[in-house]
Protein backbone atom coordinates (compact mmCIF):
# COMPACT_ATOMS: atom_id res chain seq x y z
CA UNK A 1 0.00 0.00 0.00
CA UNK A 2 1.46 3.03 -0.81
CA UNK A 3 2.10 5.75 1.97
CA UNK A 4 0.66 8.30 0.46
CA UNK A 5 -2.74 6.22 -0.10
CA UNK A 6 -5.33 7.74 2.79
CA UNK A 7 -6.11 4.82 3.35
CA UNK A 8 -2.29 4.23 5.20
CA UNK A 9 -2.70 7.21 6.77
CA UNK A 10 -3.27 6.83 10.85
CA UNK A 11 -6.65 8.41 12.31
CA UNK A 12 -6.66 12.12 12.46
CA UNK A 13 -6.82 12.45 15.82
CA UNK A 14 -4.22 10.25 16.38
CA UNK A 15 -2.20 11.98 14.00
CA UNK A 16 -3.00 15.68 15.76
CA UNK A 17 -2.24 14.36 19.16
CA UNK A 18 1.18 13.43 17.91
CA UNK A 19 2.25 16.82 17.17
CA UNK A 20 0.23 18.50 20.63
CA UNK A 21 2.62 21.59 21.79
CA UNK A 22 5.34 19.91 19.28
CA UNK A 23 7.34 21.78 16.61
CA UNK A 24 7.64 22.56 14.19
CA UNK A 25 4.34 24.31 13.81
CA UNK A 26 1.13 22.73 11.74
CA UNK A 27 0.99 25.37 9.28
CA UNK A 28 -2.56 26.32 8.52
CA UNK A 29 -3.43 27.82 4.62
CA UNK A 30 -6.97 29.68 3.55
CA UNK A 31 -8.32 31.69 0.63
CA UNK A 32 -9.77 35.04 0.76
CA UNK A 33 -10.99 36.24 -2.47
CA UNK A 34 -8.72 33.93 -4.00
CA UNK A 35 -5.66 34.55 -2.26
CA UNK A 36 -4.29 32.17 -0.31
CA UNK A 37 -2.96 32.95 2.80
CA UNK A 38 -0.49 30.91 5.63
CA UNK A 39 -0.59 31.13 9.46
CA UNK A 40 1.39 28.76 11.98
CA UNK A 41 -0.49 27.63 14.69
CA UNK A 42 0.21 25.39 17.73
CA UNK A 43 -2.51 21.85 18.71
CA UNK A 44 -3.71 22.46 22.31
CA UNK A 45 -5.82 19.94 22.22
CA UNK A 46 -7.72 17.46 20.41
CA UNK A 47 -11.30 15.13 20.55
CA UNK A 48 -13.00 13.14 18.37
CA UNK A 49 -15.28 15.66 16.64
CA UNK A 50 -12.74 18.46 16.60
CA UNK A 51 -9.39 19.99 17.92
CA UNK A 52 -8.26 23.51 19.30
CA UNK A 53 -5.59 25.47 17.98
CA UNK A 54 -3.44 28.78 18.79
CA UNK A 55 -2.11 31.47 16.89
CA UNK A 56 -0.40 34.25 17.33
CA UNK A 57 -2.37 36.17 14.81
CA UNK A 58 -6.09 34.98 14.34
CA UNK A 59 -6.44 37.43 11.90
CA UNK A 60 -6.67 35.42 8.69
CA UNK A 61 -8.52 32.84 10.48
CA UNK A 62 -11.40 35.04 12.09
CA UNK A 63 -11.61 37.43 8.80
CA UNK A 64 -11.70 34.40 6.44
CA UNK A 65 -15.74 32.88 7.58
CA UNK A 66 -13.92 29.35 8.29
CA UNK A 67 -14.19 27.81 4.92
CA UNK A 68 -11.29 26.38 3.07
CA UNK A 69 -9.39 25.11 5.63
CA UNK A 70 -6.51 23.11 4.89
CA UNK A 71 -4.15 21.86 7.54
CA UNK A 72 -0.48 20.82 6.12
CA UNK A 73 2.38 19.07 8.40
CA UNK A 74 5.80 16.94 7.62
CA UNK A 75 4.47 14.29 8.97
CA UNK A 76 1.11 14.91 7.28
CA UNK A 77 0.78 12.66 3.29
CA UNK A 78 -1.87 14.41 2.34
CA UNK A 79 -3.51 17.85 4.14
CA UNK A 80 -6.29 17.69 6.59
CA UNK A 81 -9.35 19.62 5.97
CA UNK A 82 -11.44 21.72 8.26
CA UNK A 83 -13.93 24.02 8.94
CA UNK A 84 -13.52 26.79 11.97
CA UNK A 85 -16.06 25.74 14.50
CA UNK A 86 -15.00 28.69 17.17
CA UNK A 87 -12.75 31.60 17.42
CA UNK A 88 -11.52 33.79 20.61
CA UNK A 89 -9.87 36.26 19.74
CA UNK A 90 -8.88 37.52 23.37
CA UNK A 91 -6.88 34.09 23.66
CA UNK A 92 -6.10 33.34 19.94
CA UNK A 93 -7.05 30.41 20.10
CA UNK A 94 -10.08 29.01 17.69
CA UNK A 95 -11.46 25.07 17.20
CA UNK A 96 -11.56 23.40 13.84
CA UNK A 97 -14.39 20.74 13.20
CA UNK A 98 -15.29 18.31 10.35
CA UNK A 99 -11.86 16.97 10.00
CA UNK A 100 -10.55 15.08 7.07
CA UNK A 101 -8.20 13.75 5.14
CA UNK A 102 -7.97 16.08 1.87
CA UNK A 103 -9.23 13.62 -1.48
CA UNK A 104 -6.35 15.18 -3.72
CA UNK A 105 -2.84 16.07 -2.45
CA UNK A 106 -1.35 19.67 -2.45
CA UNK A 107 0.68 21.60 -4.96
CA UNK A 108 2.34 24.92 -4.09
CA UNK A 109 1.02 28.10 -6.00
CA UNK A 110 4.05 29.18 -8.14
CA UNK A 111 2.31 32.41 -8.58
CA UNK A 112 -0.15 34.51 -6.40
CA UNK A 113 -3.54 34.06 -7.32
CA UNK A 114 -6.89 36.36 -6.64
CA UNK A 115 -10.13 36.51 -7.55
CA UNK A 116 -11.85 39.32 -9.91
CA UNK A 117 -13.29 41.97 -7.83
CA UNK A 118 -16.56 41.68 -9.86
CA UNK A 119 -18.17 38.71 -11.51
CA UNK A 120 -15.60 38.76 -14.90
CA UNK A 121 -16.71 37.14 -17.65
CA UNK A 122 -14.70 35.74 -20.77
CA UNK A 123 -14.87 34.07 -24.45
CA UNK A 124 -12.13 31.33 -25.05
CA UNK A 125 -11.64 30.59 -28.88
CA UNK A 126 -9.30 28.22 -30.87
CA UNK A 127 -9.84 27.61 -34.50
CA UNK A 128 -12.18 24.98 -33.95
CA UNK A 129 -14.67 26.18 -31.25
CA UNK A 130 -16.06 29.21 -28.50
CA UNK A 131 -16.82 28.78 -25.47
CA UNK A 132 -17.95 31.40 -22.64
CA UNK A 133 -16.99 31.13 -19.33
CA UNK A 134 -16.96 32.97 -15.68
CA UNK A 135 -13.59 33.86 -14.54
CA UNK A 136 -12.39 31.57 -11.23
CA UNK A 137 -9.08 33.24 -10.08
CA UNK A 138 -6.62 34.90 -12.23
CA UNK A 139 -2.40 35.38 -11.56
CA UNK A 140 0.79 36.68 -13.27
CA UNK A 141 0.70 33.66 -15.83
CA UNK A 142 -2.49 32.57 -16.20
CA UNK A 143 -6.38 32.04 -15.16
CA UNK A 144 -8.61 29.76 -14.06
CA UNK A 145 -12.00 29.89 -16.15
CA UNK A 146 -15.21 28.04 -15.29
CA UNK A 147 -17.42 27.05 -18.77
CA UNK A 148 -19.95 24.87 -19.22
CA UNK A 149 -19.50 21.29 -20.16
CA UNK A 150 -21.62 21.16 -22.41
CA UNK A 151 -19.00 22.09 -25.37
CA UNK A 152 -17.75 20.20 -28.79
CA UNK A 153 -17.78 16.98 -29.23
CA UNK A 154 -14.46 15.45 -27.37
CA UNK A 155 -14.99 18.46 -25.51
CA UNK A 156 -12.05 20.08 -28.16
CA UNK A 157 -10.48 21.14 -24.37
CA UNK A 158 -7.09 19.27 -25.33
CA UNK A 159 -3.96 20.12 -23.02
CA UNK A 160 -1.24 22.50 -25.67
CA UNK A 161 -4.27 23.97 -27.36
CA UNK A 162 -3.73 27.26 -28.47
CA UNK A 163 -6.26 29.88 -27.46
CA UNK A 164 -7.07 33.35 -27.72
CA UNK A 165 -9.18 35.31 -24.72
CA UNK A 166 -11.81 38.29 -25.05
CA UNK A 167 -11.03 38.99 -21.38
CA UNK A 168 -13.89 41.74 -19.89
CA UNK A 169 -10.75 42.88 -17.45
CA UNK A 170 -9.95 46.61 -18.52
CA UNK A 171 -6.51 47.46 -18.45
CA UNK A 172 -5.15 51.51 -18.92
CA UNK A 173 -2.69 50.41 -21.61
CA UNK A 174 -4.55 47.96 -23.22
CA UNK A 175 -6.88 48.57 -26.26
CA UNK A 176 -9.78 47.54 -25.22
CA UNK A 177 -11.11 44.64 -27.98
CA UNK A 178 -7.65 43.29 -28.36
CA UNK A 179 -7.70 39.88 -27.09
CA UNK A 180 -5.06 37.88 -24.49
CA UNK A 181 -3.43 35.10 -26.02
CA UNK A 182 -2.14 31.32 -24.27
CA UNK A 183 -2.62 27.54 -24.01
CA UNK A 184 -4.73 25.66 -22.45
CA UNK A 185 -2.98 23.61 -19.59
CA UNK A 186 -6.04 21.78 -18.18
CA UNK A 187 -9.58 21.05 -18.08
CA UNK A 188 -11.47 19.45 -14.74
CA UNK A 189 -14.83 18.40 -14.93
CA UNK A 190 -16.79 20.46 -12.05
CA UNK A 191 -19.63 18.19 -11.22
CA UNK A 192 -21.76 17.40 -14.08
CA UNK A 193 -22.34 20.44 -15.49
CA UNK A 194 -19.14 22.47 -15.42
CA UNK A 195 -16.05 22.10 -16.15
CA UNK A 196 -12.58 24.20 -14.81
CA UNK A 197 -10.08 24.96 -17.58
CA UNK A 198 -6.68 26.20 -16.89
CA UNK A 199 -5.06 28.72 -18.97
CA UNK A 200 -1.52 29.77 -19.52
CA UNK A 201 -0.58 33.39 -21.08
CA UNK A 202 1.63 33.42 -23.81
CA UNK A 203 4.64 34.93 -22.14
CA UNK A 204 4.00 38.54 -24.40
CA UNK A 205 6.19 41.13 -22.13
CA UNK A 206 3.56 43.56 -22.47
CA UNK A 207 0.69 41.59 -21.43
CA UNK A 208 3.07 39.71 -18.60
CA UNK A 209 2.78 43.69 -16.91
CA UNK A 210 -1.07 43.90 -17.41
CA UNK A 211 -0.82 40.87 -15.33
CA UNK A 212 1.46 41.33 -12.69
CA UNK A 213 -0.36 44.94 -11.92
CA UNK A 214 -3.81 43.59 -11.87
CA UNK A 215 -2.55 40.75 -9.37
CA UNK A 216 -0.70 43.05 -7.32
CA UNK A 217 -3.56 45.45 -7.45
CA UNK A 218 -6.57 42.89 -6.17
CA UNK A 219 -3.85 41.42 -3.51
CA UNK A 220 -4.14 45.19 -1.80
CA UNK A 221 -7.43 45.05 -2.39
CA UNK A 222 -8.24 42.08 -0.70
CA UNK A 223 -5.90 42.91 2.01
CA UNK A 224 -7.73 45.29 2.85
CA UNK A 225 -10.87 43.74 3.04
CA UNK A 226 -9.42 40.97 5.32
CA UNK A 227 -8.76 44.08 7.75
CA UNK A 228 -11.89 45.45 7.62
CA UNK A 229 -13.73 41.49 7.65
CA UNK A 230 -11.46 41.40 11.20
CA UNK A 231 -12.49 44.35 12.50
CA UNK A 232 -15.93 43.93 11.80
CA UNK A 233 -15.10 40.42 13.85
CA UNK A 234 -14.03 42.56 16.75
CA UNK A 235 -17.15 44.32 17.52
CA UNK A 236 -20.07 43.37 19.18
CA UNK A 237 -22.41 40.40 17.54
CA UNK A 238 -25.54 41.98 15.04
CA UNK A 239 -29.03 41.17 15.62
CA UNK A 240 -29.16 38.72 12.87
CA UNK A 241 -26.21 36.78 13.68
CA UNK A 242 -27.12 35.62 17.15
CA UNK A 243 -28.81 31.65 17.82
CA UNK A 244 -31.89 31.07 20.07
């Protein structure tokens, strides 16, 4: 059996327990907007249903709803997921629930990745077909672009394809109606009904700094709104979000 089968892998809570007050840290990744962000944190403890953590920043964590949650270790095969159960911010420390072994393993972002500040919508052609498509995450190199499956026979999504992009991102120094050129890298079926296709930009200098200044642009962006999402944390509980 291979080691990196989960089925080889020992019982989550066993494997948490192992590394209680141990270093180094569990690092703990999330996405906001896209972006995906990295906090160490410490086990304190750990039950069957779910485990407590510390941090010594529950920023991320507290700004980010909970969702996402991927748990990554040395000793760990394959990342645990989560979902944030509870947060205290006065003692930084916050409890992670519906544990898991993750289905897929995990692959390091070469590039930072964030999500369009608006729904963004595109049309990917080739010579053969057109499909239209909602924008899932965009970076430096290339974007993530979420179409229908219902497209060409064979689909016509074939890895090395080469594609051109009417891209509704506007861009000073662009003319707008000129379109963005690359390869498809990948396509993922989504369900039944959709289907995630990975694209790669042609490596045109020009369009490499449209790019780079849009990603850097939405990263402050999204900053920012992590601040005010943690703020908005600090202060006392609405109306509508309290439980009877």
């Amino acid at each position: 059996m291979s080691p990196n089968d989960i089925s080889a892998q020992p019982d989550i809570v066993i494997a948490l327990e192992r590394l209680t007050n141990q270093s180094p840290p569990i690092t703990l990744t999330t996405t906001f907007d896209g972006l995906l962000l990295k906090q160490d944190i410490q086990v304190l403890s750990v039950s069957q249903d779910t485990a407590q953590f510390q941090a010594g920043d529950l920023k991320i964590i507290a700004a980010s709803g909970g969702g996402n949650i991927h748990l990554h270790h040395g000793d760990f095969s394959w990342p645990v997921r989560a979902r944030l159960h509870t947060c205290d911010l006065p003692t930084s420390t916050f409890t992670l629930s519906d544990l898991s072994w993750a289905h897929t393993g995990w692959q390091e972002r070469s590039q930072e990745r964030v999500q369009p500040k608006t729904p963004t919508y595109v049309t990917v052609r080739s010579p053969a077909w057109t499909l239209a498509g909602a924008v899932l995450d965009v970076d430096a190199a290339g974007l993530g672009v979420l179409v229908k499956s219902c497209g060409p026979p064979g689909s016509g999504l074939r890895p090395g394809s080469r594609i051109q992009l009417d891209l509704a991102i506007q861009f000073p120094l662009h003319p707008p109606g000129r379109p963005f050129r690359g390869t498809l890298v990948h396509s993922e079926p989504i369900r039944a009904a959709f289907i995630r296709v990975g694209i790669r930009f042609q490596r045109n200098p020009q369009q490499v700094r449209f790019f780079k200044a849009y990603t850097s642009q939405r990263k402050k962006e999204i900053l920012e709104e992590i601040d005010r999402a943690y703020f908005k944390s600090l202060g006392p509980r609405r109306v509508e979000d309290l439980y009877f």
